[in-house]
C-alpha atoms as a PDB file:
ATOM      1  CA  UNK A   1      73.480 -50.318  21.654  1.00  0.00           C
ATOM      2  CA  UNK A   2      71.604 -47.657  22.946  1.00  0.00           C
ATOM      3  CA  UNK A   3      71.571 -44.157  22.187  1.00  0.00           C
ATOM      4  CA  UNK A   4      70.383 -41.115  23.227  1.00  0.00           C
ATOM      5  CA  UNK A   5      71.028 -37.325  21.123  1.00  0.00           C
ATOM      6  CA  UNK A   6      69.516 -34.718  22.815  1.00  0.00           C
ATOM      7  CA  UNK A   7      68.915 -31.212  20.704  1.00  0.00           C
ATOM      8  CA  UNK A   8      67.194 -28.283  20.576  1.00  0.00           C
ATOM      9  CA  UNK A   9      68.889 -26.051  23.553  1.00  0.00           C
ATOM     10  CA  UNK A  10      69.665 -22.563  23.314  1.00  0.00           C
ATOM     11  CA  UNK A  11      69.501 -18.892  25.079  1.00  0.00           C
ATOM     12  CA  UNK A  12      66.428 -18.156  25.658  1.00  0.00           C
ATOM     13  CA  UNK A  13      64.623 -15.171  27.307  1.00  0.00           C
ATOM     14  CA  UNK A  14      62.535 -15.439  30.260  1.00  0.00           C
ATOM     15  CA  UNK A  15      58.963 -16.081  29.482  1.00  0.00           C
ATOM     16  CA  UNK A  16      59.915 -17.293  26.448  1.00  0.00           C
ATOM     17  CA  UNK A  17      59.664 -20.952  24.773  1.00  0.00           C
ATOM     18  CA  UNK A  18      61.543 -23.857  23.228  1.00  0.00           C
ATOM     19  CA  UNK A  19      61.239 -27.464  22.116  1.00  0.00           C
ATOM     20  CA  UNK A  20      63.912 -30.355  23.142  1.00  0.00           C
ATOM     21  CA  UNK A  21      64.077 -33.349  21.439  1.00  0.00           C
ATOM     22  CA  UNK A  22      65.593 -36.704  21.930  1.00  0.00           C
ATOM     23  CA  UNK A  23      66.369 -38.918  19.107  1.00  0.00           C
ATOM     24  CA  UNK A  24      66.608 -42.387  20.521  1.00  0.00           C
ATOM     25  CA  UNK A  25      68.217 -45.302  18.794  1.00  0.00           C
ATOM     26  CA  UNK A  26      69.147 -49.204  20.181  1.00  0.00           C
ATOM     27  CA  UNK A  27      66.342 -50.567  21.817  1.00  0.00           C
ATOM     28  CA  UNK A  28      62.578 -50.843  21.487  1.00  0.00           C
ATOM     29  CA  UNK A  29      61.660 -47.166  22.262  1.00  0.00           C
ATOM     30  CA  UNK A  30      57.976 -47.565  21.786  1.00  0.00           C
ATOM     31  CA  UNK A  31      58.381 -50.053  24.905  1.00  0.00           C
ATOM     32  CA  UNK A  32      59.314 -47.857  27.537  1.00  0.00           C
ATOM     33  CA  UNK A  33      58.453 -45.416  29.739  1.00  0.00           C
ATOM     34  CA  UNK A  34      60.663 -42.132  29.029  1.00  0.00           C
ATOM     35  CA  UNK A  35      61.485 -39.494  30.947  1.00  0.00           C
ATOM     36  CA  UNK A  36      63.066 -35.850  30.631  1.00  0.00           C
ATOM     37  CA  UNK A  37      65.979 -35.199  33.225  1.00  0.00           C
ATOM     38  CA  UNK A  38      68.166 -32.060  34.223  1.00  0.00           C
ATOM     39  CA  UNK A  39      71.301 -31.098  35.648  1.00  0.00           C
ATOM     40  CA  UNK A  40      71.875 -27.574  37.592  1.00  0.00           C
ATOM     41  CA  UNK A  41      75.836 -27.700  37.771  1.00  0.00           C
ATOM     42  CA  UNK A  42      77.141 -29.290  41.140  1.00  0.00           C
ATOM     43  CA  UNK A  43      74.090 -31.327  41.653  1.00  0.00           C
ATOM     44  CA  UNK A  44      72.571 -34.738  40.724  1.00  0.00           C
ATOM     45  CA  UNK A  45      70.053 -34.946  37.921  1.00  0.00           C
ATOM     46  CA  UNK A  46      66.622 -34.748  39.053  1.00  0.00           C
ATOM     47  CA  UNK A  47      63.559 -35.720  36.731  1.00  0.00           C
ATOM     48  CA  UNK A  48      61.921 -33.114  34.998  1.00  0.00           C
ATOM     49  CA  UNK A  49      58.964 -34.898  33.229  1.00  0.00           C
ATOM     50  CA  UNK A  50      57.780 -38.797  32.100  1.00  0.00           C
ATOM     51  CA  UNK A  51      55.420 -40.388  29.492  1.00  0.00           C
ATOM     52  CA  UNK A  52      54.317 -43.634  29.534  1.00  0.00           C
ATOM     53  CA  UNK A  53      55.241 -46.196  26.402  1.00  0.00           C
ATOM     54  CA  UNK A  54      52.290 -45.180  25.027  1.00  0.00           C
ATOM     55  CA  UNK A  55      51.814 -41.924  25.603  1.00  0.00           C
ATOM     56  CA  UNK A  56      48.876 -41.222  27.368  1.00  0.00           C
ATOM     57  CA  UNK A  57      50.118 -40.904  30.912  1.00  0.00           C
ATOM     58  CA  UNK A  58      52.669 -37.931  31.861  1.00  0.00           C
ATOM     59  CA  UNK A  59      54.475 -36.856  35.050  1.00  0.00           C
ATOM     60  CA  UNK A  60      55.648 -33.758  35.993  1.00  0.00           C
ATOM     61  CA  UNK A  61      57.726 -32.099  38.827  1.00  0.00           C
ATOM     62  CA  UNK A  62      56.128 -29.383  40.008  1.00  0.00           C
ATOM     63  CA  UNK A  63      58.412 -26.868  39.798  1.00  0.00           C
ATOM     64  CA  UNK A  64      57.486 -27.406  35.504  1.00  0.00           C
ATOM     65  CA  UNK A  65      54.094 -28.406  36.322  1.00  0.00           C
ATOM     66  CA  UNK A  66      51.467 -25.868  33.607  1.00  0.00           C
ATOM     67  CA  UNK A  67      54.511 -25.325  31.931  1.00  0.00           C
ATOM     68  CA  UNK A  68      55.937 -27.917  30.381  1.00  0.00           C
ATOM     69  CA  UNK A  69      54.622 -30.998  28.106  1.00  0.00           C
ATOM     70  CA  UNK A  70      56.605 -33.919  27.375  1.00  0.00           C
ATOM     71  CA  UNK A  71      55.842 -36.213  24.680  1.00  0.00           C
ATOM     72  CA  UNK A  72      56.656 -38.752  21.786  1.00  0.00           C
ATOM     73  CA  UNK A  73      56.502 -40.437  18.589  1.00  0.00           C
ATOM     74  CA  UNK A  74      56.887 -43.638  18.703  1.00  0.00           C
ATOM     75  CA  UNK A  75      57.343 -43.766  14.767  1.00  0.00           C
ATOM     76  CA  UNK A  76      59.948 -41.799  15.154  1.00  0.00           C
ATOM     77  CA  UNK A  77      61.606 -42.743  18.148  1.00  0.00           C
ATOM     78  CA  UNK A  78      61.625 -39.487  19.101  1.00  0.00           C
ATOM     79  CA  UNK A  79      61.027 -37.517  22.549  1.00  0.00           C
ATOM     80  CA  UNK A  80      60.064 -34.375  22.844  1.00  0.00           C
ATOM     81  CA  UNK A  81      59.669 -31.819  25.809  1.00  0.00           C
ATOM     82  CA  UNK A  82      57.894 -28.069  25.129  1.00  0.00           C
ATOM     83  CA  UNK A  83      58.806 -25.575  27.487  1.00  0.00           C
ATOM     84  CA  UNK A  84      56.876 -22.933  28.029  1.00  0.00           C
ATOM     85  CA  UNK A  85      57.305 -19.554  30.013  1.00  0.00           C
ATOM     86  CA  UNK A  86      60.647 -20.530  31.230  1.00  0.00           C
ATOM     87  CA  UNK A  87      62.308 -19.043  33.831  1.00  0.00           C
ATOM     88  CA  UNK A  88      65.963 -17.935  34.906  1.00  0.00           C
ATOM     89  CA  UNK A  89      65.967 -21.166  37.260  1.00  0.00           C
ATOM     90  CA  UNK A  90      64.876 -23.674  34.358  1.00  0.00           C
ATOM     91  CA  UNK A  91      68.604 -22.762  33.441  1.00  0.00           C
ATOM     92  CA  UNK A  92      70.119 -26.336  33.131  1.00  0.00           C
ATOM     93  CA  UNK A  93      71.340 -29.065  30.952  1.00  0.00           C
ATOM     94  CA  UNK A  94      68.559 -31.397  30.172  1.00  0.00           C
ATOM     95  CA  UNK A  95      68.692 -35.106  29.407  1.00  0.00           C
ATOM     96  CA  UNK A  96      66.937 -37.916  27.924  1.00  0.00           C
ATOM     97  CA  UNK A  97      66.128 -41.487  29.199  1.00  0.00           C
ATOM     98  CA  UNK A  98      64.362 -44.344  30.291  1.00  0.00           C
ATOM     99  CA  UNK A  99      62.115 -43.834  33.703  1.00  0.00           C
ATOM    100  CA  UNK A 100      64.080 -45.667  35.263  1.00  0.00           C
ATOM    101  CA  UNK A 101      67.094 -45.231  32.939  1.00  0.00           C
ATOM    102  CA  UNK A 102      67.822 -47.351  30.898  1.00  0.00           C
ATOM    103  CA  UNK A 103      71.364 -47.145  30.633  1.00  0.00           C
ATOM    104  CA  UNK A 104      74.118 -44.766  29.412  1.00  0.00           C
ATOM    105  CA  UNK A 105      73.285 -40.727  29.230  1.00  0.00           C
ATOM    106  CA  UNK A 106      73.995 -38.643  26.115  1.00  0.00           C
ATOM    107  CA  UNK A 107      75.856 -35.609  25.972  1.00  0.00           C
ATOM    108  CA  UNK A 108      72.555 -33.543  27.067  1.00  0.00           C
ATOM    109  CA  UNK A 109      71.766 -29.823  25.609  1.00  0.00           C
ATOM    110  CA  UNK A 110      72.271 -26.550  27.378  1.00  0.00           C
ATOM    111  CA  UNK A 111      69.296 -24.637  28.008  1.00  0.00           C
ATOM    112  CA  UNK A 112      70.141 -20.857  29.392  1.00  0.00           C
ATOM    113  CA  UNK A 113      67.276 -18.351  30.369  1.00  0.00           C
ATOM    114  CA  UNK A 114      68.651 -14.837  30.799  1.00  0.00           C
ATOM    115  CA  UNK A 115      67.711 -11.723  29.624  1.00  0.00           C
END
């Protein structure tokens, strides 16, 4: 079935950078769109960022928009999402999935900007 292991969280200074990934196993990843999700405690997820099945169209909230790039290898079923020049209120857990989802989440990974 499928599944979703999100890595590559951390502590992280403002201004500075990281690289999430999402290893994604169950279904026909290169069919989908994908998207990048996160979690501020107490609230709903909210989408961060989305790539089409093949990669060459991408979303992007705004509040990551010049900041952020999502993208994927589809021979590698593998997402990935580079944040740049993060900020204190990028501080979240951050999730893989469909766009829509496409069904159930994965244990996410902690991102925490603070100096």
């Amino acid at each position: 079935q499928l599944q979703l292991v999100e890595s590559g969280g951390g502590l992280v200074q403002p201004g500075g950078s990281l690289r999430l990934s999402c290893a994604a196993s169950g279904f026909a990843f290169e069919a989908y769109y994908m998207g990048w999700y996160r979690q501020f405690p107490g609230h709903e997820r909210e989408l961060v960022a989305s790539i089409s099945n093949g990669g060459t169209i991408t979303w992007y909230a705004n509040s990551v928009k010049g900041r952020f790039t999502i993208s994927r290898d589809n021979a590698k079923n593998t997402l990935y999402l580079r944040m740049n020049s993060v900020k204190p209120e990028d501080t979240a857990v951050y999730y893989c999935n469909g766009r829509p989802p496409l069904g159930p989440w994965g244990q996410g990974t902690q991102v925490t900007v603070s100096s």
